[in-house]
Every structure is written in structure tokens, then in C-alpha cells.
Protein backbone atom coordinates (compact mmCIF):
# COMPACT_ATOMS: atom_id res chain seq x y z
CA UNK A 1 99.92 -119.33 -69.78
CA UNK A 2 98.26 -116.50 -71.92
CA UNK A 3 98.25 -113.26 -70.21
CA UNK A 4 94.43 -112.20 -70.21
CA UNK A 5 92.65 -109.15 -68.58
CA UNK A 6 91.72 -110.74 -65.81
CA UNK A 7 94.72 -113.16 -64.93
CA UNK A 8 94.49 -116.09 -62.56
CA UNK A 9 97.55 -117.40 -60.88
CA UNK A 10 99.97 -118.61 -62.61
CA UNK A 11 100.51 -122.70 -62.99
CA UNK A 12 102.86 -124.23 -60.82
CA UNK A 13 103.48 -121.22 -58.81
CA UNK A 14 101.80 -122.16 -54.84
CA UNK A 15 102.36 -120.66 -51.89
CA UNK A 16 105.71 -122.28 -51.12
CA UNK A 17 107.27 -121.18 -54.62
CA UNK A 18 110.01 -118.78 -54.00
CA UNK A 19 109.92 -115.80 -56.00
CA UNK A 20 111.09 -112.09 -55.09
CA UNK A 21 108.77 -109.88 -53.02
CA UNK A 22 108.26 -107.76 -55.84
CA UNK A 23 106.52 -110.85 -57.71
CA UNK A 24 104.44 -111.71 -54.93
CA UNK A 25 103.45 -108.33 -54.93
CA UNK A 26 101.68 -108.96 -58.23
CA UNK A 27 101.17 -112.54 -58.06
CA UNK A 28 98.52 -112.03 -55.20
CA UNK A 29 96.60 -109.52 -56.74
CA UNK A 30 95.71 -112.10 -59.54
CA UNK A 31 92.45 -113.99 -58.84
CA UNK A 32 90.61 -114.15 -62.45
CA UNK A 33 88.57 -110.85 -61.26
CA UNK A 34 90.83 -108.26 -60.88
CA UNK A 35 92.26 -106.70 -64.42
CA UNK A 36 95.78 -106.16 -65.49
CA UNK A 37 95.17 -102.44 -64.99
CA UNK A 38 93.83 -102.82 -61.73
CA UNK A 39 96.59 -104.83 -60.72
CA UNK A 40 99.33 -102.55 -62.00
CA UNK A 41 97.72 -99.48 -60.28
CA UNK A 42 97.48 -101.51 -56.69
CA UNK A 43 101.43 -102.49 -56.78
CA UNK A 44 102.03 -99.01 -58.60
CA UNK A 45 103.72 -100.31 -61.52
CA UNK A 46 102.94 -99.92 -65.72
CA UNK A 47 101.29 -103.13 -67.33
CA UNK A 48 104.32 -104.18 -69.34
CA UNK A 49 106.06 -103.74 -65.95
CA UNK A 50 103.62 -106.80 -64.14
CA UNK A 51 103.48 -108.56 -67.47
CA UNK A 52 107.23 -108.79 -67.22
CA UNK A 53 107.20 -110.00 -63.76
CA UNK A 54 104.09 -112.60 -64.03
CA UNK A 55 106.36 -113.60 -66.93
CA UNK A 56 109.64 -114.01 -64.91
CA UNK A 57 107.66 -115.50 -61.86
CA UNK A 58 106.47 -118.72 -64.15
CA UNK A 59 109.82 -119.15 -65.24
CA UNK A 60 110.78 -119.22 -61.53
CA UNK A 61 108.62 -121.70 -60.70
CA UNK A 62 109.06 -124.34 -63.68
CA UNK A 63 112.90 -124.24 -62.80
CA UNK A 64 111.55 -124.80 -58.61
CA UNK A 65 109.07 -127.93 -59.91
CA UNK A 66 111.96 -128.85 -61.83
CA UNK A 67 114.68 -129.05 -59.16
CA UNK A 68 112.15 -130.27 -56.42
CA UNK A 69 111.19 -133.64 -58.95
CA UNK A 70 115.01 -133.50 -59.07
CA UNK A 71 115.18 -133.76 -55.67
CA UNK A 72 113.30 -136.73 -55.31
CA UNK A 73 115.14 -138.67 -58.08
CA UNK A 74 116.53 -142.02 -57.51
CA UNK A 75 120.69 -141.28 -57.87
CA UNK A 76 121.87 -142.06 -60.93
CA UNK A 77 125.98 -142.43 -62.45
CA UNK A 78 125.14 -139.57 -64.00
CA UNK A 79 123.90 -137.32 -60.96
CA UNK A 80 126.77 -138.65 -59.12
CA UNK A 81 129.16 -137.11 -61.89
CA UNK A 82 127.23 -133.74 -61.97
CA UNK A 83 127.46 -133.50 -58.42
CA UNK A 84 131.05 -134.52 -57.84
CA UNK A 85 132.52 -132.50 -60.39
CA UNK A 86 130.19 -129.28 -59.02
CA UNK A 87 131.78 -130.70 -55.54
CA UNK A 88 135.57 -131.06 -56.71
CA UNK A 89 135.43 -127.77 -58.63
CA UNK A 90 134.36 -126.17 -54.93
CA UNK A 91 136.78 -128.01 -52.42
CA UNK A 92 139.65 -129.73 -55.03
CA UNK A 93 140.09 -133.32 -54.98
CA UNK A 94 139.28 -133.64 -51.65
CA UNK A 95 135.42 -133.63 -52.98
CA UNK A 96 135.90 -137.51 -54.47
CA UNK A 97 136.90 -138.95 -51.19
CA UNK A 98 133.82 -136.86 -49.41
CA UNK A 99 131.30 -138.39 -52.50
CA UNK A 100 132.57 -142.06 -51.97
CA UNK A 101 131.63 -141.38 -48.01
CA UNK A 102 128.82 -139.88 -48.90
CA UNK A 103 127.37 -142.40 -50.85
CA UNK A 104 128.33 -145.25 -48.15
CA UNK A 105 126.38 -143.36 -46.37
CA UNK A 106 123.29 -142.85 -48.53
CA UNK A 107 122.83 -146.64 -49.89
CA UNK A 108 121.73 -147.88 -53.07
CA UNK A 109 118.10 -146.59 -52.85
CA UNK A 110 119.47 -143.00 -52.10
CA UNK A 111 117.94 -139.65 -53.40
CA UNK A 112 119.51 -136.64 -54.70
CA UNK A 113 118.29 -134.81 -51.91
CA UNK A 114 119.50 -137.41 -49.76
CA UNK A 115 123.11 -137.15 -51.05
CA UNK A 116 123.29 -133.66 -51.15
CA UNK A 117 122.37 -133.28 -47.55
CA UNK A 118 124.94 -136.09 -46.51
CA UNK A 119 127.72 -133.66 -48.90
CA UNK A 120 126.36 -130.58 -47.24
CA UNK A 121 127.02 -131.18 -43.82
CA UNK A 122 130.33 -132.37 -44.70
CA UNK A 123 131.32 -128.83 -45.59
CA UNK A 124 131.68 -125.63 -43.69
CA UNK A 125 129.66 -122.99 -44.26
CA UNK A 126 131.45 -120.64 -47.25
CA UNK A 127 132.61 -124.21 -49.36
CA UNK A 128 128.22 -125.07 -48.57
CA UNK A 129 127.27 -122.02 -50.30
CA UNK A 130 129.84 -122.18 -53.53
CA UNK A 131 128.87 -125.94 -53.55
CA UNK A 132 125.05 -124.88 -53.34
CA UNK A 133 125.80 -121.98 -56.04
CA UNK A 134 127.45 -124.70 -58.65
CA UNK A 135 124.26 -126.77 -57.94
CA UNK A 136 121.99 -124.40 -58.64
CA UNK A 137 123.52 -122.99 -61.62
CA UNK A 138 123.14 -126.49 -63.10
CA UNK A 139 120.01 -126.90 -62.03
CA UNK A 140 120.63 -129.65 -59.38
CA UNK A 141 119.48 -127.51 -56.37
């Protein structure tokens, strides 16, 4: 997207894209009519300053499209080895037995999402959220 004068939303970023409330802040002042001044004086902040955020804010969301389509994807060897090392690194070698079970439990036709959830609930809460960091950081989650 080229930053104009009079910005529209960005693409890919919808109501149910997760960004900071700062971003939002900007992101729903843009409507094609409203100019980059204008906007920066209504969430008191310089141009460059909302430039840098609309910037950061469609980076957000092509990593969020990305890891939703991710979501959806059919498992493959390879997603199973991405998410059983991210799962061994978290709990030791515990994680292998608790991928086997989870994929028993999934089936053939299983999604990422689907496995993830099974391996999820498997865990307790502080072991979820270092499995979920590791995820995220390789773009899984």
C-alpha cells in the first residue's frame, strides 16, 4: 500500500485483526476522506509518527492472514516436526509421546489448528504459553 493524503484502510487489516490500541487509534480515522494531517492531529501524534504505525499495522496483519491460512492447513511431516520440536524444546522429551497422542487423536485429515488445540489442552497453563510463544515466534500461531 502507498501512503497517500487521504489513506483508506489498510489491506488485509478487518475488524478482527489484532493490532495494539495505539494502531487502531489511527487505523479508524482512515476512510479515503480524512488527510494524513487530519488524522495525526485527531490521535495527537506527528505524521511520520501514524505513517510508522499504518506501516507496522500492515505488517501485523500479513503475519495474522498468514498464520490464520496456516491454521487451516492440512498437517503435513513437516508441520509435525516444527511443532514437536517447538513442543519438546518447551516440556523435554515428554513432548514426542504427547504429539504421537495427539495425532491419534486428530486423524489423517487433521488441521494445524486442530493439532495444536489437541497439544494445548494437554499442557498446563505456564508450559501453554512458552509452547504458544515458540509457535508464534515461528510463525505457526
Amino acid at each position: 500500500m502507498t501512503l497517500t493524503d487521504y489513506p483508506n484502510m489498510p489491506d488485509g487489516v478487518t475488524d478482527d485483526t489484532a493490532l495494539p490500541f495505539a494502531m487502531w487509534r489511527v487505523i479508524d480515522q482512515m476512510n479515503g476522506k480524512r488527510s494524513m494531517d487530519t488524522i495525526a492531529r485527531s490521535v495527537a501524534m506527528s505524521v511520520p509518527q501514524v505513517r510508522d504505525l499504518i506501516a507496522r499495522a500492515i505488517q501485523l496483519a500479513t503475519a495474522a492472514n498468514a498464520t490464520a491460512n496456516n491454521a487451516n492447513a492440512r498437517l503435513t511431516d513437516e508441520l509435525i516436526e516444527e511443532v514437536s520440536a517447538c513442543l519438546v524444546a518447551t516440556v523435554g522429551p515428554m513432548g514426542e509421546l504427547l504429539v504421537d497422542e495427539a495425532l491419534d487423536n486428530v486423524g489423517d485429515n487433521g488441521t494445524l489448528s486442530e493439532f495444536l488445540n489437541e497439544l494445548a489442552g494437554s499442557l498446563q497453563p505456564p508450559a501453554r504459553a512458552a509452547f504458544a510463544q515458540r509457535l508464534r515466534s515461528k510463525g505457526l500461531a
